[in-house]
N, C-alpha and C. Protein backbone atom coordinates (compact mmCIF):
# COMPACT_ATOMS: atom_id res chain seq x y z
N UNK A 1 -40.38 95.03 2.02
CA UNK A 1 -39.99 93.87 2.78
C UNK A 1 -39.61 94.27 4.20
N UNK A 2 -40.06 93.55 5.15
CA UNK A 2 -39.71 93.94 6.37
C UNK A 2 -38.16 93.20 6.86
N UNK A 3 -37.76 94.24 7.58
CA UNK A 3 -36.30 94.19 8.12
C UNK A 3 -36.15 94.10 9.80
N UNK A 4 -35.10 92.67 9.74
CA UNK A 4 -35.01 92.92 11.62
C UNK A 4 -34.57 94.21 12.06
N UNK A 5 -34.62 94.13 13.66
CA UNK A 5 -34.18 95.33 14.27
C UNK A 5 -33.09 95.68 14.74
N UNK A 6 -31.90 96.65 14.02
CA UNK A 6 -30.68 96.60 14.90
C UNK A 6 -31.01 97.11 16.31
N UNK A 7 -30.47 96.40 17.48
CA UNK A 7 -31.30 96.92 19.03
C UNK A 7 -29.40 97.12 19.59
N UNK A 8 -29.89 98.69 20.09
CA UNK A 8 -28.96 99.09 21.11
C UNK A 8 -29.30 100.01 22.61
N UNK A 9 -28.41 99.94 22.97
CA UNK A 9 -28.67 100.83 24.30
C UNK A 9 -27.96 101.96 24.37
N UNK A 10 -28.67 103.17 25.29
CA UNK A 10 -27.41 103.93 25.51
C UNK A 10 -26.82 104.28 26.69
N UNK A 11 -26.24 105.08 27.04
CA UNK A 11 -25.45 105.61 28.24
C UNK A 11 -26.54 105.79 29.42
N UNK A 12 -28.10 106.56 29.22
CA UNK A 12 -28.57 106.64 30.08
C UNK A 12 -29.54 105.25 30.56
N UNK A 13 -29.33 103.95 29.63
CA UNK A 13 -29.43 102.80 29.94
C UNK A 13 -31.12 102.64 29.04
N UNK A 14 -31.66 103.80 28.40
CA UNK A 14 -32.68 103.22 27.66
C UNK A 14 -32.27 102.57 26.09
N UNK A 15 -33.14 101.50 25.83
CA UNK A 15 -33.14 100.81 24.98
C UNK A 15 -33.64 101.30 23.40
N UNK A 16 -32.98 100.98 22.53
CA UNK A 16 -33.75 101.81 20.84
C UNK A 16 -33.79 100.08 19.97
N UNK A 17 -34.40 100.03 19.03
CA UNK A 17 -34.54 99.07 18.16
C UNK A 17 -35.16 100.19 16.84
N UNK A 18 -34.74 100.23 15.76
CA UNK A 18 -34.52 100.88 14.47
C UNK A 18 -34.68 99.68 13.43
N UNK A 19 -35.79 99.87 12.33
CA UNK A 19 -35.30 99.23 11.18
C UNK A 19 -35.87 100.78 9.86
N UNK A 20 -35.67 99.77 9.28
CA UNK A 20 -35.55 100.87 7.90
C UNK A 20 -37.04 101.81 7.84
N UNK A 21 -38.38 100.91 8.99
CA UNK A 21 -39.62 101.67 8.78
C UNK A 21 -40.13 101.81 10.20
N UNK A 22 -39.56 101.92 10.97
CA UNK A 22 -40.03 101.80 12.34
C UNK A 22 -38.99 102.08 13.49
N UNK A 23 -38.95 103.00 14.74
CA UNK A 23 -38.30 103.02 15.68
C UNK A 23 -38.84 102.69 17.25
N UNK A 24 -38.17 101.92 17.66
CA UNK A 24 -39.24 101.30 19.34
C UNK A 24 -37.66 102.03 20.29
N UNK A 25 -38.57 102.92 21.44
CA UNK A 25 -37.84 102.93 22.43
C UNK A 25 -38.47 102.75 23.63
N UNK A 26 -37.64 101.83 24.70
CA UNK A 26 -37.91 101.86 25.95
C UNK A 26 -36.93 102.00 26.83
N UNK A 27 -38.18 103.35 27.45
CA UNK A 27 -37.13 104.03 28.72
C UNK A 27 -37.03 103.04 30.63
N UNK A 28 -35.69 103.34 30.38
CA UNK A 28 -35.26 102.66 31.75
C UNK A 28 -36.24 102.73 33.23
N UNK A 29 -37.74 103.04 32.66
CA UNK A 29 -38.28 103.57 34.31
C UNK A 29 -38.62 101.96 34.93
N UNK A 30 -37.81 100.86 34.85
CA UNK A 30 -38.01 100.03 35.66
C UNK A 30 -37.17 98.55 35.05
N UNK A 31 -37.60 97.29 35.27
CA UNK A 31 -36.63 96.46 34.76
C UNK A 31 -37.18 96.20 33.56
N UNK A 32 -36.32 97.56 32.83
CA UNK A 32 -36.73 97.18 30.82
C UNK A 32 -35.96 96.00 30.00
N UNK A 33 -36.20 95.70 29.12
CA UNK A 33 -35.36 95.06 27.86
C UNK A 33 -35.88 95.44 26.70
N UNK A 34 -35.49 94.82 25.54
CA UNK A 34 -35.52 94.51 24.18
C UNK A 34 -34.80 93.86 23.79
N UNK A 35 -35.46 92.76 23.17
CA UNK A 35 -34.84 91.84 22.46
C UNK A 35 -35.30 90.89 21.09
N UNK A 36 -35.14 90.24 20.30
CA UNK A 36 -35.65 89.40 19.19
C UNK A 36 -36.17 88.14 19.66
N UNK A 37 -37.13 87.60 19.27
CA UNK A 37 -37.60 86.64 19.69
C UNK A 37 -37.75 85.74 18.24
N UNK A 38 -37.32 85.04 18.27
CA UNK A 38 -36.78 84.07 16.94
C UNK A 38 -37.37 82.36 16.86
N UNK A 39 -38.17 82.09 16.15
CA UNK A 39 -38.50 80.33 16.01
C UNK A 39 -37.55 80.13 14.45
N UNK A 40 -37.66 78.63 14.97
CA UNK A 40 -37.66 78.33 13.37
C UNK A 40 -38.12 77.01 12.98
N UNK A 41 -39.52 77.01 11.94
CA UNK A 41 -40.25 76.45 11.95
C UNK A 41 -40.06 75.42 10.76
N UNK A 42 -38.81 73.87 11.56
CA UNK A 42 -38.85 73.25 10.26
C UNK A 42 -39.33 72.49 9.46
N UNK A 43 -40.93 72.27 9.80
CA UNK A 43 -41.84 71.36 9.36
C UNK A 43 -43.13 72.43 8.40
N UNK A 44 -43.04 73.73 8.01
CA UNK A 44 -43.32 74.54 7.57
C UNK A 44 -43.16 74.00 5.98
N UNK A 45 -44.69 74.44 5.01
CA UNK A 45 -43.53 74.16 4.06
C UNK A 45 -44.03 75.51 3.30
N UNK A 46 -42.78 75.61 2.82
CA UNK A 46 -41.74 75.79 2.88
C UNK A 46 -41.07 76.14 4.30
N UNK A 47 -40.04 75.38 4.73
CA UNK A 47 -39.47 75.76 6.14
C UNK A 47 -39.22 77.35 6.27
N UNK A 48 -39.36 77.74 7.35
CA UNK A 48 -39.09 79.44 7.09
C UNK A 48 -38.65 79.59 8.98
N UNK A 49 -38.00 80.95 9.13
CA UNK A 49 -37.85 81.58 10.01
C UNK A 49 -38.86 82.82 10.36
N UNK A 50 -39.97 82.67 11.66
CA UNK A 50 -40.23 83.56 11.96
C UNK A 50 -39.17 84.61 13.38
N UNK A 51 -39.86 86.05 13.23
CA UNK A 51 -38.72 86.78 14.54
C UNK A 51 -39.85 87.56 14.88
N UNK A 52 -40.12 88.22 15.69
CA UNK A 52 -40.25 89.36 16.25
C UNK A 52 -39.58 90.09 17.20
N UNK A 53 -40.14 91.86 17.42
CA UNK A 53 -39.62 92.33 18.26
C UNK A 53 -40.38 92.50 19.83
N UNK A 54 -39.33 92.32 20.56
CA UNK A 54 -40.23 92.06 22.02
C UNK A 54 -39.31 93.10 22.76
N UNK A 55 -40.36 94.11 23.59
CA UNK A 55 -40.32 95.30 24.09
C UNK A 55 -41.11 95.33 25.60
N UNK A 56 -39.91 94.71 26.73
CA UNK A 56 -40.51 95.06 28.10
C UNK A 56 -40.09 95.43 28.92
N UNK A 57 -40.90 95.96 29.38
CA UNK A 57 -41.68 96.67 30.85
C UNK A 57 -41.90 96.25 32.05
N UNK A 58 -41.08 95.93 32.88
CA UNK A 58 -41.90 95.54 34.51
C UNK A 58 -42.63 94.70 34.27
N UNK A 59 -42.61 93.55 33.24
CA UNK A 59 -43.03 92.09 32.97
C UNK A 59 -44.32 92.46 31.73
N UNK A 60 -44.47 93.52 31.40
CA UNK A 60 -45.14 93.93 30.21
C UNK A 60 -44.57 93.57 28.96
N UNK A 61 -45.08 92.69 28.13
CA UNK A 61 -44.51 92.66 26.92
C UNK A 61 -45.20 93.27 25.32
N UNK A 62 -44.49 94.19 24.68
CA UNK A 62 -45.39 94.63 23.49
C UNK A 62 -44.19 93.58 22.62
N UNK A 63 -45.01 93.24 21.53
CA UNK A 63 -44.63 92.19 20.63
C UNK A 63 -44.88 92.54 18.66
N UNK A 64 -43.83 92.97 18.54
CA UNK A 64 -43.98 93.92 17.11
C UNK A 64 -43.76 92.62 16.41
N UNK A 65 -43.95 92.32 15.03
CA UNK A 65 -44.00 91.76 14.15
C UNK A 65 -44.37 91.95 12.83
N UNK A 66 -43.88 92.57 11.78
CA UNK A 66 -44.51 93.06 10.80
C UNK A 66 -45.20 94.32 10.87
N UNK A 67 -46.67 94.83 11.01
CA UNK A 67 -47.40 95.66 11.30
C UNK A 67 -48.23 95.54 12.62
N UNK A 68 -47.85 94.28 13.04
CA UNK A 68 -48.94 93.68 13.65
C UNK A 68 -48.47 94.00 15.02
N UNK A 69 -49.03 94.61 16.28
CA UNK A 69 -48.79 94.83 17.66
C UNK A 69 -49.21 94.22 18.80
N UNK A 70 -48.79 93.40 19.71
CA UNK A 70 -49.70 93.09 20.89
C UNK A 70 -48.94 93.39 21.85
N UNK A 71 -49.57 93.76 23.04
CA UNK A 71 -49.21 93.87 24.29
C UNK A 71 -49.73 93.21 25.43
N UNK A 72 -49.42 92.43 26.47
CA UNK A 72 -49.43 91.75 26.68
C UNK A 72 -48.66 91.23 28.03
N UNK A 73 -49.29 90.58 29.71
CA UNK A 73 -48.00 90.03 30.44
C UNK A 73 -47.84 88.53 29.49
N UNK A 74 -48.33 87.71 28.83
CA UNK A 74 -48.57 86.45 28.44
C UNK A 74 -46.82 86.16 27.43
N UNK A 75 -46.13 85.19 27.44
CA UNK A 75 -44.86 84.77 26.79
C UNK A 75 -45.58 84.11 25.48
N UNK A 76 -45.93 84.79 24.45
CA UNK A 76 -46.51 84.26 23.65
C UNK A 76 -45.54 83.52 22.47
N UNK A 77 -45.72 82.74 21.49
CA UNK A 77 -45.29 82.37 20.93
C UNK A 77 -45.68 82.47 19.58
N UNK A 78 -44.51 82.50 18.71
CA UNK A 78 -45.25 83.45 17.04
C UNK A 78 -45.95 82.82 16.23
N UNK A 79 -46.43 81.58 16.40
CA UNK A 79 -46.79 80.24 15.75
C UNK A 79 -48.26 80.77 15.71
């Protein structure tokens, strides 16, 4: 079963996201983040919560989800 990502930073200001099968880091060489990107889809049926992990770069976004990877400038949406 896949697990969200606990996401922290450290002292030298790069970013880590860790789950039980996977580690994402991004280094500070410009205006980085990481963060969860979360819907929740209540007309689904069964209603469910999708998340992914979103990893950027100087307006670059890689977009983890499961196994699945894209990268990307585009604000995509998980739908």
């Amino acid at each position: 079963m896949w697990q969200d990502f606990e996401i922290s930073q450290d002292a030298d200001g790069a970013w880590h996201a860790v789950n039980g099968l996977l580690s994402v880091t991004v280094l500070p060489d410009g205006k980085a983040r990481l963060f969860h990107r979360r819907e929740i889809r209540p007309f689904a049926k069964p209603p469910r919560k999708d998340s992914a992990l979103v990893a950027e770069l100087d307006g670059v976004r890689v977009f983890i989800r499961g196994t699945h990877i894209v990268v990307t400038k585009q604000n995509l949406s998980l739908g």
